[in-house]
N, C-alpha and C. Protein backbone atom coordinates (compact mmCIF):
# COMPACT_ATOMS: atom_id res chain seq x y z
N UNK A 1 4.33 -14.64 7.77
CA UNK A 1 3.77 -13.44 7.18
C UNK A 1 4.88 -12.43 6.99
N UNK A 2 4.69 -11.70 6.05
CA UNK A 2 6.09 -10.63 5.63
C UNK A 2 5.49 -9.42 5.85
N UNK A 3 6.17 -8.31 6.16
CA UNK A 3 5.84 -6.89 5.91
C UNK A 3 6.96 -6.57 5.32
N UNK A 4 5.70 -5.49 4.75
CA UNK A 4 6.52 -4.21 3.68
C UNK A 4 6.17 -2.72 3.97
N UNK A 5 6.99 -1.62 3.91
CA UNK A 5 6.74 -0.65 3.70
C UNK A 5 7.07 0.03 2.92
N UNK A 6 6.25 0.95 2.23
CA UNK A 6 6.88 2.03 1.26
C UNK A 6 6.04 3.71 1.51
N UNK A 7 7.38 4.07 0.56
CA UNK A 7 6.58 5.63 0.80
C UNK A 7 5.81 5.95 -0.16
N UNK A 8 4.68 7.02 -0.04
CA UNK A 8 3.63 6.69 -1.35
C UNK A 8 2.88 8.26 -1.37
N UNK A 9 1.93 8.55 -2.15
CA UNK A 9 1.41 9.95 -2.01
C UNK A 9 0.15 9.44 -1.71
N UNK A 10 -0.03 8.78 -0.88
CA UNK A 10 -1.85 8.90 -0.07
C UNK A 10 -1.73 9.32 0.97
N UNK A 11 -2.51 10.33 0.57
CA UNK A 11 -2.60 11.47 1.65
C UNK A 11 -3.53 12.14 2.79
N UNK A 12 -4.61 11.16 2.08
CA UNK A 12 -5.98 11.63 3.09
C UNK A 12 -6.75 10.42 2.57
N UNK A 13 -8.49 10.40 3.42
CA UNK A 13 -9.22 9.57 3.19
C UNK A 13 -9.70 9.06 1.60
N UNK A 14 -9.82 9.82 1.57
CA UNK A 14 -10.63 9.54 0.26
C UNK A 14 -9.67 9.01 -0.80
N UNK A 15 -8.16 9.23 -0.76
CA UNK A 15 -6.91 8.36 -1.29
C UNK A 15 -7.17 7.16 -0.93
N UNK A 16 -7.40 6.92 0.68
CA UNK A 16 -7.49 5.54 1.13
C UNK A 16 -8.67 4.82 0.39
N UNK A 17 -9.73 5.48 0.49
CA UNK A 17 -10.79 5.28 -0.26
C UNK A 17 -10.46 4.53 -1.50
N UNK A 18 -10.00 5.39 -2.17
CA UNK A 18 -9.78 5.00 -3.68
C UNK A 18 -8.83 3.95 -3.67
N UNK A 19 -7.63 3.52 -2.42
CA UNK A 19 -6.68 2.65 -3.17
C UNK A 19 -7.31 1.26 -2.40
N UNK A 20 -8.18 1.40 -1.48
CA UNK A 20 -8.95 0.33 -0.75
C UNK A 20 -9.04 -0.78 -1.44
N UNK A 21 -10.18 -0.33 -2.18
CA UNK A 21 -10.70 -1.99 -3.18
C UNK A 21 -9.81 -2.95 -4.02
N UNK A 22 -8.67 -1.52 -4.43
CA UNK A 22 -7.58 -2.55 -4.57
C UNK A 22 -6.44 -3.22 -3.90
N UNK A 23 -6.16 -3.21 -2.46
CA UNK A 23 -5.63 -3.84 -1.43
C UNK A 23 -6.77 -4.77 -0.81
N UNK A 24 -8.10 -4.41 -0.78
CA UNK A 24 -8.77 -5.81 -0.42
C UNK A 24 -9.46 -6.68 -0.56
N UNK A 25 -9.21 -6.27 -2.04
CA UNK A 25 -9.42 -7.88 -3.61
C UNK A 25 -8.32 -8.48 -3.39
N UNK A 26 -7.12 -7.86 -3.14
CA UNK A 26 -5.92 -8.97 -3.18
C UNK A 26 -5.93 -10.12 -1.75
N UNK A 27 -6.41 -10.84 -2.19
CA UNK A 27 -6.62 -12.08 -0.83
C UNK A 27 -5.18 -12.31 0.18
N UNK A 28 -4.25 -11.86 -0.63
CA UNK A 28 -2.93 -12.40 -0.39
C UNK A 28 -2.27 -10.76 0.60
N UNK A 29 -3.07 -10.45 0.63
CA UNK A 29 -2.72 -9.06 1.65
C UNK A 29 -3.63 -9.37 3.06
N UNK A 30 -3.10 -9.50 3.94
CA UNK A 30 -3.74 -9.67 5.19
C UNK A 30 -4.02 -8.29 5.99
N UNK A 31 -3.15 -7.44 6.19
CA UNK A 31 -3.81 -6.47 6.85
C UNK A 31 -2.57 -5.32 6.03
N UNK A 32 -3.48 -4.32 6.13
CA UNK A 32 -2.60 -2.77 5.70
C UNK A 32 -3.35 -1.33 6.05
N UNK A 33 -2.37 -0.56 6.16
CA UNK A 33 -2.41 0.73 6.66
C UNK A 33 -1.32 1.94 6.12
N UNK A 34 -2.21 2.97 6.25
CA UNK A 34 -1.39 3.92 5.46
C UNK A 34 -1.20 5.16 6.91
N UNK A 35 -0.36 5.81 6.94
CA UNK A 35 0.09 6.90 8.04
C UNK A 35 0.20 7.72 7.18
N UNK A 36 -1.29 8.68 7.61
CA UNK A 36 -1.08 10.13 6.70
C UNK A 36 -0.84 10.95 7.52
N UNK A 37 0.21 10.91 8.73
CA UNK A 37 0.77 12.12 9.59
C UNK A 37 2.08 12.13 8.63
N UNK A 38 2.31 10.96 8.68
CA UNK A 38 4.02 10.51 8.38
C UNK A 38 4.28 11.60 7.10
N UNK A 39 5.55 12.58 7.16
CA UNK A 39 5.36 13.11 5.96
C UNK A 39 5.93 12.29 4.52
N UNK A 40 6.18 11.05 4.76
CA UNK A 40 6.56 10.12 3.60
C UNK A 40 5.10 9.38 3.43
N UNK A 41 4.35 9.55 3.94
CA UNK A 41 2.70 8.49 3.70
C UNK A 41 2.70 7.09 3.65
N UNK A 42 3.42 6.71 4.57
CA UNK A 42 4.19 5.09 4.71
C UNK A 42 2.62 4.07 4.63
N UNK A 43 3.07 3.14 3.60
CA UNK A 43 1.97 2.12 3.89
C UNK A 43 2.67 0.97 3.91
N UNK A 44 1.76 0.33 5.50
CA UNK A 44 2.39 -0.90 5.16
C UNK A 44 1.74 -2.07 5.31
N UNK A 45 1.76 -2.96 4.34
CA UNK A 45 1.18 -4.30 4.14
C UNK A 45 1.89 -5.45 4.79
N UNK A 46 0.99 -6.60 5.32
CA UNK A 46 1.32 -7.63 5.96
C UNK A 46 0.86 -8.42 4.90
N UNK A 47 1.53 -9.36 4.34
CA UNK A 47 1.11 -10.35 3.71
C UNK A 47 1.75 -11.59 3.75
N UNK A 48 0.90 -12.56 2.81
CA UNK A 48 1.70 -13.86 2.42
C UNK A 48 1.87 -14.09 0.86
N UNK A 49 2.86 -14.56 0.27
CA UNK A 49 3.16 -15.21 -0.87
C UNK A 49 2.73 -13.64 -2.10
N UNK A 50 3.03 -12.52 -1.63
CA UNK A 50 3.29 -11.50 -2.73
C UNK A 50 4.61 -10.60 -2.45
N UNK A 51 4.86 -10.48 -3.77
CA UNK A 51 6.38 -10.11 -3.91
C UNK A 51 5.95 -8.27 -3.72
N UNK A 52 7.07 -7.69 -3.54
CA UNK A 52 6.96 -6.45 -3.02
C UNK A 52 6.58 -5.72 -4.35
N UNK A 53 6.91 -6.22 -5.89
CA UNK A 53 6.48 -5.83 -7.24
C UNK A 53 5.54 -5.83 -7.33
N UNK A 54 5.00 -6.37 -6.95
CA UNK A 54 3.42 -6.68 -7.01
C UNK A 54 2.26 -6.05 -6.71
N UNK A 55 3.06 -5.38 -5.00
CA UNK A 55 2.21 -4.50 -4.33
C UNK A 55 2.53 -2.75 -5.32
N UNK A 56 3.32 -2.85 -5.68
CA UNK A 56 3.61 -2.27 -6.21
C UNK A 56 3.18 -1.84 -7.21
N UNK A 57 2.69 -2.54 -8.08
CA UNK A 57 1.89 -2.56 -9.28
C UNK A 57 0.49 -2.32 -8.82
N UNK A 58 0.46 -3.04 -8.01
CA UNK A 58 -1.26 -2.61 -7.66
C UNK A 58 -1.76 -1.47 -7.05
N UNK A 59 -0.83 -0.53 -6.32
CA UNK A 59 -0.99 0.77 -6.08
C UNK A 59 -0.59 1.82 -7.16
N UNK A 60 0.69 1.44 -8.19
CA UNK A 60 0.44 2.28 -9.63
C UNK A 60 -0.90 1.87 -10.24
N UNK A 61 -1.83 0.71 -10.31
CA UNK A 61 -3.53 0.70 -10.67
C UNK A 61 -4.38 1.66 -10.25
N UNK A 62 -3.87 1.90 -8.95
CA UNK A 62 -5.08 2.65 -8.32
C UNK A 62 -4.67 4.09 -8.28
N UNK A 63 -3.40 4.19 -9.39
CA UNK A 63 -3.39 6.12 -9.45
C UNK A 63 -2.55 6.80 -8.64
N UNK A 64 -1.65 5.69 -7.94
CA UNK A 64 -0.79 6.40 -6.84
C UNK A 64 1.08 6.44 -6.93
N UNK A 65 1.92 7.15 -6.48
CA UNK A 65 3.28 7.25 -6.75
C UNK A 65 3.57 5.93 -5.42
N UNK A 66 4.37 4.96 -5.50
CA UNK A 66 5.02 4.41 -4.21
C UNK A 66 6.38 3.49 -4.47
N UNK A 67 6.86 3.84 -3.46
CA UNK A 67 8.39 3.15 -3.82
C UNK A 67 8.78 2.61 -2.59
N UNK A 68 9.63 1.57 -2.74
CA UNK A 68 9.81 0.91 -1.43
C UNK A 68 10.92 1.94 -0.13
N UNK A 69 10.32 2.01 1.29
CA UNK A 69 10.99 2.19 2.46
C UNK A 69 12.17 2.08 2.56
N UNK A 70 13.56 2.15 2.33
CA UNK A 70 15.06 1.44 2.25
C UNK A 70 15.09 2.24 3.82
């Protein structure tokens, strides 16, 4: 299983809300979480067999800024 993190602008529930359905249609995401203390809004996904572009794309779907953790 791989993790990823990036920094992102979800910022409260109802962000989570909204980017939900699209992190858990993707079968290939096993578990994720977003830290809205963190002032970067770090989310990070555990998955298998998705490329970090990917996740990527699927949180620009759901309306949100995120770029990968370096």
């Amino acid at each position: 299983m791989e993790q990823f993190q990036f920094k992102t602008n979800i910022n409260c529930g109802g962000c989570i809300g909204s980017v939900k359905p699209h992190l858990d249609n993707e079968l290939r995401i096993k578990e994720w979480s977003v830290d809205t203390d963190n002032p970067n809004k770090i989310l990070t996904i555990k998955s298998e067999n998705i490329s970090e572009q990917e996740i990527i794309e699927l949180i620009k779907k759901a309306g949100f800024s995120i770029e990968p953790l370096s």
